[in-house]
C-alpha atoms as a PDB file:
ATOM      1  CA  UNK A   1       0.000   0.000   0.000  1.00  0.00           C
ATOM      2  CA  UNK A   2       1.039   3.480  -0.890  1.00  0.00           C
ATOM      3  CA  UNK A   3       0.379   6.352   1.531  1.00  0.00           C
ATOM      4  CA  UNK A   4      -0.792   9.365   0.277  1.00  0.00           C
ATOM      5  CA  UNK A   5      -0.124  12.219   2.981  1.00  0.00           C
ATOM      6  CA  UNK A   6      -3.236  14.524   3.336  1.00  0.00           C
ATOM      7  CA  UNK A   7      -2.133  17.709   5.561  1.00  0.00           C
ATOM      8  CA  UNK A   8      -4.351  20.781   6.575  1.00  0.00           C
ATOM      9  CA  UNK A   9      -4.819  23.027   8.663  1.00  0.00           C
ATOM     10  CA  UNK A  10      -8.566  24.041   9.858  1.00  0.00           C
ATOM     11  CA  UNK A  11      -9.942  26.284  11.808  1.00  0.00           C
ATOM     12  CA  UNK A  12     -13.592  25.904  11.965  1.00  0.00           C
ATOM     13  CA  UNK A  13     -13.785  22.713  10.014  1.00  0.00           C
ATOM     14  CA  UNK A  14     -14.380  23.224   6.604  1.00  0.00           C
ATOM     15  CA  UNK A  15     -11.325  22.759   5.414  1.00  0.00           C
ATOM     16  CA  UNK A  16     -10.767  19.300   7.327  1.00  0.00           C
ATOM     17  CA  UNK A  17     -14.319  18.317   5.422  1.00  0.00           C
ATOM     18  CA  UNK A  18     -12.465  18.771   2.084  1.00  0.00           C
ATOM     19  CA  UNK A  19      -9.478  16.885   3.868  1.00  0.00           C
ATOM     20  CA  UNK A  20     -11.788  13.658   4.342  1.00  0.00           C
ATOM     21  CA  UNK A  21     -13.550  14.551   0.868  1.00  0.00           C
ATOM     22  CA  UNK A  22     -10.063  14.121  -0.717  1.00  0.00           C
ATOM     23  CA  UNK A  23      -8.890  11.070   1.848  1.00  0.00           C
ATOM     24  CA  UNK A  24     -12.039   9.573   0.437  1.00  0.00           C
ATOM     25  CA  UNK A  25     -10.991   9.378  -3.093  1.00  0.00           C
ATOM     26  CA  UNK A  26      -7.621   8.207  -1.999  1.00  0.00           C
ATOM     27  CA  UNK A  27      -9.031   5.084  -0.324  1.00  0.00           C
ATOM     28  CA  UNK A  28     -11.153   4.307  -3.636  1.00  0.00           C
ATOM     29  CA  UNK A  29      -7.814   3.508  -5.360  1.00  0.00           C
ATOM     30  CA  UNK A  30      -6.413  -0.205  -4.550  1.00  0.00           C
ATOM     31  CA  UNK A  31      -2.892   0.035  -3.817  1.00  0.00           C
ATOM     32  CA  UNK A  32      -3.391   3.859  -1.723  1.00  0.00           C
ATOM     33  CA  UNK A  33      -4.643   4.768   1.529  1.00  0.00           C
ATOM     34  CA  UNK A  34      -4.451   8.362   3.236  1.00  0.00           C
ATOM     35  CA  UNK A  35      -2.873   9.690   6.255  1.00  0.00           C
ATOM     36  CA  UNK A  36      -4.343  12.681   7.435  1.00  0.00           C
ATOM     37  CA  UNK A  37      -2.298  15.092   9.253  1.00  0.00           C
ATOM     38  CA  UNK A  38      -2.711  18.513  10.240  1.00  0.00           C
ATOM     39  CA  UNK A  39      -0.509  21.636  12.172  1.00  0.00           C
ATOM     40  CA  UNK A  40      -1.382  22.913  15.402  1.00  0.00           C
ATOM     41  CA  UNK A  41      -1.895  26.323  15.591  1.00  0.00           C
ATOM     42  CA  UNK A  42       0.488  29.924  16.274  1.00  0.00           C
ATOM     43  CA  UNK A  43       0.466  31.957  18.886  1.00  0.00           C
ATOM     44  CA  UNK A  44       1.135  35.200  19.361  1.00  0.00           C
ATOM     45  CA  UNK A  45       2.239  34.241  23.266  1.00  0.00           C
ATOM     46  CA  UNK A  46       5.757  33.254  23.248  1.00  0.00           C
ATOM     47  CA  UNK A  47       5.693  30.972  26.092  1.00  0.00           C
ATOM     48  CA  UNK A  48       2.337  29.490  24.611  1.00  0.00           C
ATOM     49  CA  UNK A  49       2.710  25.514  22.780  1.00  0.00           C
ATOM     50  CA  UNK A  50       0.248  23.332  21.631  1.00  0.00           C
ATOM     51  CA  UNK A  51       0.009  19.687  23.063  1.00  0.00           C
ATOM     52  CA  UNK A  52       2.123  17.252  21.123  1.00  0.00           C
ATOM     53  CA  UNK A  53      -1.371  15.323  20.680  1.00  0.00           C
ATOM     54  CA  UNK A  54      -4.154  17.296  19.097  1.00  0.00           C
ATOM     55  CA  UNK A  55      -7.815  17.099  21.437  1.00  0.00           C
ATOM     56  CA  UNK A  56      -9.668  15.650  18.300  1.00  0.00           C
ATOM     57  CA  UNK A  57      -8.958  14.918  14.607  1.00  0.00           C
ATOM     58  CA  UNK A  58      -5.952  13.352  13.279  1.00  0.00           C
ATOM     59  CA  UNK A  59      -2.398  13.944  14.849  1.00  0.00           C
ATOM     60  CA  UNK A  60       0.038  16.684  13.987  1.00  0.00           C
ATOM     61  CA  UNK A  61       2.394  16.644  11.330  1.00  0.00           C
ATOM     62  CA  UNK A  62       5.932  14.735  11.569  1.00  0.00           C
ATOM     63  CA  UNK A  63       9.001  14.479   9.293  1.00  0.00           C
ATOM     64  CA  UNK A  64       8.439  11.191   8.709  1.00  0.00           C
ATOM     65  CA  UNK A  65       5.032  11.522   7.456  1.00  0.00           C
ATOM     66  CA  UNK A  66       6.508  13.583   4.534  1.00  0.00           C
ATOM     67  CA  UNK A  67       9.470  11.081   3.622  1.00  0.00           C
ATOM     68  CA  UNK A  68       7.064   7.946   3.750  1.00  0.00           C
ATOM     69  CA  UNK A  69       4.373   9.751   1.720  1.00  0.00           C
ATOM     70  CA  UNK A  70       4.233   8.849  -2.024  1.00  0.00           C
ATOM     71  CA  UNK A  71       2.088  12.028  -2.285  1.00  0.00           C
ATOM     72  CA  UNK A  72       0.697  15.017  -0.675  1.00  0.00           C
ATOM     73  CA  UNK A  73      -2.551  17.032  -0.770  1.00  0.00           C
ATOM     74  CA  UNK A  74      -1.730  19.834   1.392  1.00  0.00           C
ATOM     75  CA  UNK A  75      -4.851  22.060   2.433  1.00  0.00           C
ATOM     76  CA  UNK A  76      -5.512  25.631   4.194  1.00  0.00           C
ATOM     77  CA  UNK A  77      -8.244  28.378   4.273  1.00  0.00           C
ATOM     78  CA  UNK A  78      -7.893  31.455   2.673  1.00  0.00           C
ATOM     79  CA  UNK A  79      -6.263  34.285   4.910  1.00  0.00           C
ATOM     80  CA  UNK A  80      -6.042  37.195   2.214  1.00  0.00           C
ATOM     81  CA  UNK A  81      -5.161  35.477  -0.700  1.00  0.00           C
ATOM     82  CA  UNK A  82      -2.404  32.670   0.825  1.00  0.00           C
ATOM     83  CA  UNK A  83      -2.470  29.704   3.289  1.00  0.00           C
ATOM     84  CA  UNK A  84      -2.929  30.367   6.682  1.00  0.00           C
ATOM     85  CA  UNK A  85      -0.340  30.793   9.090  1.00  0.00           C
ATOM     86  CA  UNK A  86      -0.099  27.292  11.209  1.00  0.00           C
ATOM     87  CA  UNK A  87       0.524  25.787   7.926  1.00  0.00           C
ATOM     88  CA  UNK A  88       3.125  28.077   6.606  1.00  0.00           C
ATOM     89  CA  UNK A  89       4.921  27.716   9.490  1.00  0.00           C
ATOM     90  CA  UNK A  90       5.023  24.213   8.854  1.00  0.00           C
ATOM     91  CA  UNK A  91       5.733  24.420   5.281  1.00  0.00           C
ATOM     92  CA  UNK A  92       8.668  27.316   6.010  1.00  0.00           C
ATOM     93  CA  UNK A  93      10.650  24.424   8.975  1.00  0.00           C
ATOM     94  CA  UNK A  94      11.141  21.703   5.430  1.00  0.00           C
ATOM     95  CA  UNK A  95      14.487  22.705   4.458  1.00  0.00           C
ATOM     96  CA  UNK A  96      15.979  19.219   5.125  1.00  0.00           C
ATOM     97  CA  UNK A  97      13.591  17.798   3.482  1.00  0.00           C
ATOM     98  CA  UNK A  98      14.070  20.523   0.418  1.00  0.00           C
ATOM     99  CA  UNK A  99      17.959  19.544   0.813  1.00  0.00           C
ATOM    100  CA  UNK A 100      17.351  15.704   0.413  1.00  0.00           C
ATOM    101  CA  UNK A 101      14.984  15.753  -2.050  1.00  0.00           C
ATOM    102  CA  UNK A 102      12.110  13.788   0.365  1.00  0.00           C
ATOM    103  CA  UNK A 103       9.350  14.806  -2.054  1.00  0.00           C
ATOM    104  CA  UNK A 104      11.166  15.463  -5.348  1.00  0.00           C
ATOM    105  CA  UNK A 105       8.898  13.641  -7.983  1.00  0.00           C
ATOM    106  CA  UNK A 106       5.950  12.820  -6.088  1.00  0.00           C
ATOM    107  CA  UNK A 107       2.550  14.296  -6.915  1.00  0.00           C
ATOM    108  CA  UNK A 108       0.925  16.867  -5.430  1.00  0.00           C
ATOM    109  CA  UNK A 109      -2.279  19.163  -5.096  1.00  0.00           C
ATOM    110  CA  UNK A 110      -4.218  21.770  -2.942  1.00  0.00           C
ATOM    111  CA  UNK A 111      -6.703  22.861  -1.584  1.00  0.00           C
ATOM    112  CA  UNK A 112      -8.649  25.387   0.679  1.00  0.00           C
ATOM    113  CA  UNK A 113     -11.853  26.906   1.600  1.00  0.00           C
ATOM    114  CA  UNK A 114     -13.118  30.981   1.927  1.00  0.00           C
ATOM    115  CA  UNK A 115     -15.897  32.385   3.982  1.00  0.00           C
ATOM    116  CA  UNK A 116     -16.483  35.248   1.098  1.00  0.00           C
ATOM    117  CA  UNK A 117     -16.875  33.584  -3.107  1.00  0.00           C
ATOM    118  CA  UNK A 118     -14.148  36.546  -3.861  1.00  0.00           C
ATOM    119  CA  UNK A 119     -12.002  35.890  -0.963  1.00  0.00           C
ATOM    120  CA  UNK A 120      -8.750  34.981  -2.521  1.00  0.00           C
ATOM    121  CA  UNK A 121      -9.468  31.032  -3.470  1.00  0.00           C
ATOM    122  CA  UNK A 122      -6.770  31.125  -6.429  1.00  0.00           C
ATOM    123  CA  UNK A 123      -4.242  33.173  -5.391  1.00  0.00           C
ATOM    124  CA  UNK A 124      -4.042  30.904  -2.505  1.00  0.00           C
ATOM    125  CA  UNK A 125      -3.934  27.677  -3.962  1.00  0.00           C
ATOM    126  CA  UNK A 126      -1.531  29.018  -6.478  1.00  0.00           C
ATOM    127  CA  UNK A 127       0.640  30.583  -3.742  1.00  0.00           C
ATOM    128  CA  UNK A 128       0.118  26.956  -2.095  1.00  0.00           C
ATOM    129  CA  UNK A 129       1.896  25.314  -5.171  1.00  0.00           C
ATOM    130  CA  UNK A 130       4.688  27.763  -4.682  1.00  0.00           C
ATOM    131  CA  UNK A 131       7.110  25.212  -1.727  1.00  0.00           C
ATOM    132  CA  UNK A 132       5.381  22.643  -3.636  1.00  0.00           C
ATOM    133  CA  UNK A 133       7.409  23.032  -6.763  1.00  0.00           C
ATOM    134  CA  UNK A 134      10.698  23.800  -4.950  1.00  0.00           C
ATOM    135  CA  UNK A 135      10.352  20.878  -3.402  1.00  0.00           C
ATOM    136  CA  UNK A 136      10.443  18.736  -6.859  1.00  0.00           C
ATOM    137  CA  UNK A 137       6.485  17.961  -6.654  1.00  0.00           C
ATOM    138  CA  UNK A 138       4.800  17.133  -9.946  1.00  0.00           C
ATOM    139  CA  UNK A 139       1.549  19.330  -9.102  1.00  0.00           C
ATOM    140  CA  UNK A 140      -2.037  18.440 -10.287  1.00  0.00           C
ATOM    141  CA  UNK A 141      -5.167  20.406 -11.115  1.00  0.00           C
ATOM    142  CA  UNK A 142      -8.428  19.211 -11.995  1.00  0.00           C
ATOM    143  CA  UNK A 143      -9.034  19.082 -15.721  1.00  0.00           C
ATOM    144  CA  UNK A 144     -12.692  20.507 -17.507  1.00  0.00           C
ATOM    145  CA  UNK A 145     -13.044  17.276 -17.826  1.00  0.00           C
ATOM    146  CA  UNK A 146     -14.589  17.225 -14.404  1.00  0.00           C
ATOM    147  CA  UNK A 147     -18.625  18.714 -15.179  1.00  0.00           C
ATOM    148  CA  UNK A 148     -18.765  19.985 -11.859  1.00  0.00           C
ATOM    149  CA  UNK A 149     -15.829  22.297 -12.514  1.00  0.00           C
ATOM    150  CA  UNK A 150     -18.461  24.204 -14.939  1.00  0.00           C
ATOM    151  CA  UNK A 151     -21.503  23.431 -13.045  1.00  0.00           C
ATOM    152  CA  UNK A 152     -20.568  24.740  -9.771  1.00  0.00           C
ATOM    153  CA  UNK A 153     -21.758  28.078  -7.945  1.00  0.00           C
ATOM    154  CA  UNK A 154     -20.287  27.462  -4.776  1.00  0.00           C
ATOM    155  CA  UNK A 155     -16.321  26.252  -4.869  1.00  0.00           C
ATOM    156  CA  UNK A 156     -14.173  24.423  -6.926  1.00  0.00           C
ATOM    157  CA  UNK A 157     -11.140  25.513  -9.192  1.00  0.00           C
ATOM    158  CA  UNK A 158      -8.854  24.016 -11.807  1.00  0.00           C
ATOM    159  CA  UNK A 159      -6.258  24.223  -9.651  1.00  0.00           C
ATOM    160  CA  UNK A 160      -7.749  22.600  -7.146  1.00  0.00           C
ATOM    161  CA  UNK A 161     -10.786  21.378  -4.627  1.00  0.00           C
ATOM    162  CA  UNK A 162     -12.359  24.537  -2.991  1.00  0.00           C
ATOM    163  CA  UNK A 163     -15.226  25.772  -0.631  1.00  0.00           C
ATOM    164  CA  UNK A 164     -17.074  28.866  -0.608  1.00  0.00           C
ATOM    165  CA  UNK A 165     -18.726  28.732   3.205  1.00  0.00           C
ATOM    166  CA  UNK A 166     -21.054  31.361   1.944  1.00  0.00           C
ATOM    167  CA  UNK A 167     -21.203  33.612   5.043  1.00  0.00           C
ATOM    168  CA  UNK A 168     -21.053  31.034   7.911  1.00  0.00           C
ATOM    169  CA  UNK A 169     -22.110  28.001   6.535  1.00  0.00           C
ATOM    170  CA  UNK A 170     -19.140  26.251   8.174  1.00  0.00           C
ATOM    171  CA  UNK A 171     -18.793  22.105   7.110  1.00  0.00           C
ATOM    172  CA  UNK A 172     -21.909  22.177   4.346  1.00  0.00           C
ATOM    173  CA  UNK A 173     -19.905  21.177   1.206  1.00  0.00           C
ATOM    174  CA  UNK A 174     -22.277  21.015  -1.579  1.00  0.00           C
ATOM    175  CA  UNK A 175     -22.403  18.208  -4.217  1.00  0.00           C
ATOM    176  CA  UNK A 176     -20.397  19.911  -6.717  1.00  0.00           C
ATOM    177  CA  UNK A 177     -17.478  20.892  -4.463  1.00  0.00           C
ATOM    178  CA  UNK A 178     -17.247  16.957  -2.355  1.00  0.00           C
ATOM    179  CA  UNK A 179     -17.136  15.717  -6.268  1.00  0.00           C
ATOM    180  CA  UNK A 180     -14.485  17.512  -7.126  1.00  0.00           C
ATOM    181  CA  UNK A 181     -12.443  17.228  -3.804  1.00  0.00           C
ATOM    182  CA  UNK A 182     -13.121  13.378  -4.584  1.00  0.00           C
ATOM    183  CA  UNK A 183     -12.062  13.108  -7.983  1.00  0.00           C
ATOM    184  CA  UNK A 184      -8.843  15.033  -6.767  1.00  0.00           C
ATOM    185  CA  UNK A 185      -7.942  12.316  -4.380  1.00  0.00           C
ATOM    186  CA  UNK A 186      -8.636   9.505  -6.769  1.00  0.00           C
ATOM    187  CA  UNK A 187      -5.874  11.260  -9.219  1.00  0.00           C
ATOM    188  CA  UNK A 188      -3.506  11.974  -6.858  1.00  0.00           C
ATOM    189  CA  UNK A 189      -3.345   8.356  -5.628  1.00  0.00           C
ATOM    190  CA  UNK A 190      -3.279   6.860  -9.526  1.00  0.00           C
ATOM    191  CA  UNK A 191      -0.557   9.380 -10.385  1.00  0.00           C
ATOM    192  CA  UNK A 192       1.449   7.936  -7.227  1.00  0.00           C
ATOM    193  CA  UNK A 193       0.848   4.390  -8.001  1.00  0.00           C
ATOM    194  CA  UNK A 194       1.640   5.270 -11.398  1.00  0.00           C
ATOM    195  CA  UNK A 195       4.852   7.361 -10.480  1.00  0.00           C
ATOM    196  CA  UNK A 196       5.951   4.361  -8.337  1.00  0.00           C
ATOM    197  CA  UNK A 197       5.420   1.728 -10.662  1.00  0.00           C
ATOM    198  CA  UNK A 198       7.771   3.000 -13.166  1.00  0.00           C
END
């Protein structure tokens, strides 16, 4: 079995919904299975930590997660156009892995959630693929191929599984957007396979 690494960060939920969504599609595939992973949170106390086991949800983040993975779907919401903080941080502390080439070659994707339908969906997935190609990842979208990408009116991108949480409607994915953050995971884990077998 291949693992395919699944890391977010969430704050009220959503974006851990399109985190299963997308673990999901990578347990459809024979020959994957997910590990989900998230970041704990910042602080702006200095003497503040989180505890080294999160109180619910799956547990935080580790080196080895990233060198065992045979792919990555790495996930934030929106702050302002870019991935949020806790998962920057994370992202910014992979030098050694940058130096020894952990991920260079495997696949990769994004994805992330907005409260507001303008709030910055692209710009932060694209920003999100940023690390992602200094790293040596092969990144993948989701081709027209995909009806929902046309049919939509809440989230869902090209380059990548999105949720608009309209307002406040925290964790209500609609049909278009789960599809889509589905079909993501279900490519991401044949690419690997594929990537491996060769």
């Amino acid at each position: 079995m291949k693992d395919i690494l699944v890391l977010y960060y969430s704050r009220h939920g959503t974006t851990r919904k399109l985190a299963q969504l997308i673990a999901r599609g990578i347990d459809s595939v024979p020959g994957a299975q997910s590990r989900l992973r998230t970041v704990p949170p910042v602080s702006t106390v200095c003497e503040a930590s989180a505890p080294e086991i999160p109180d619910d949800g799956p547990p935080y983040v580790e080196a080895v997660d990233l060198e065992e993975c045979a792919g990555l779907a790495l996930g934030s919401p929106t702050r302002f156009g870019n991935m949020a903080a806790p998962l920057k941080y994370f992202v910014d502390s992979t030098a050694p892995q940058w130096v020894s080439g952990t991920l260079a070659g495997k696949p990769a994707c994004v994805f992330t959630s907005s409260t507001s339908l303008h709030g910055g969906q692209e710009s932060t997935l694209l920003s999100m693929m940023l690390p992602l190609l200094h790293h040596g990842m092969l990144i993948l979208g989701l081709p027209f191929q995909n009806a929902e990408l046309t049919s939509t009116r809440a989230g869902g991108t090209p380059y990548g599984p999105s949720h608009h949480a309209h307002g406040g409607s925290q964790g209500r994915i609609d049909e278009s957007e789960a599809a889509l953050a589905i079909e993501m995971g279900r490519r991401l884990a044949q690419t690997a396979l594929k990537l491996a077998a060769s």
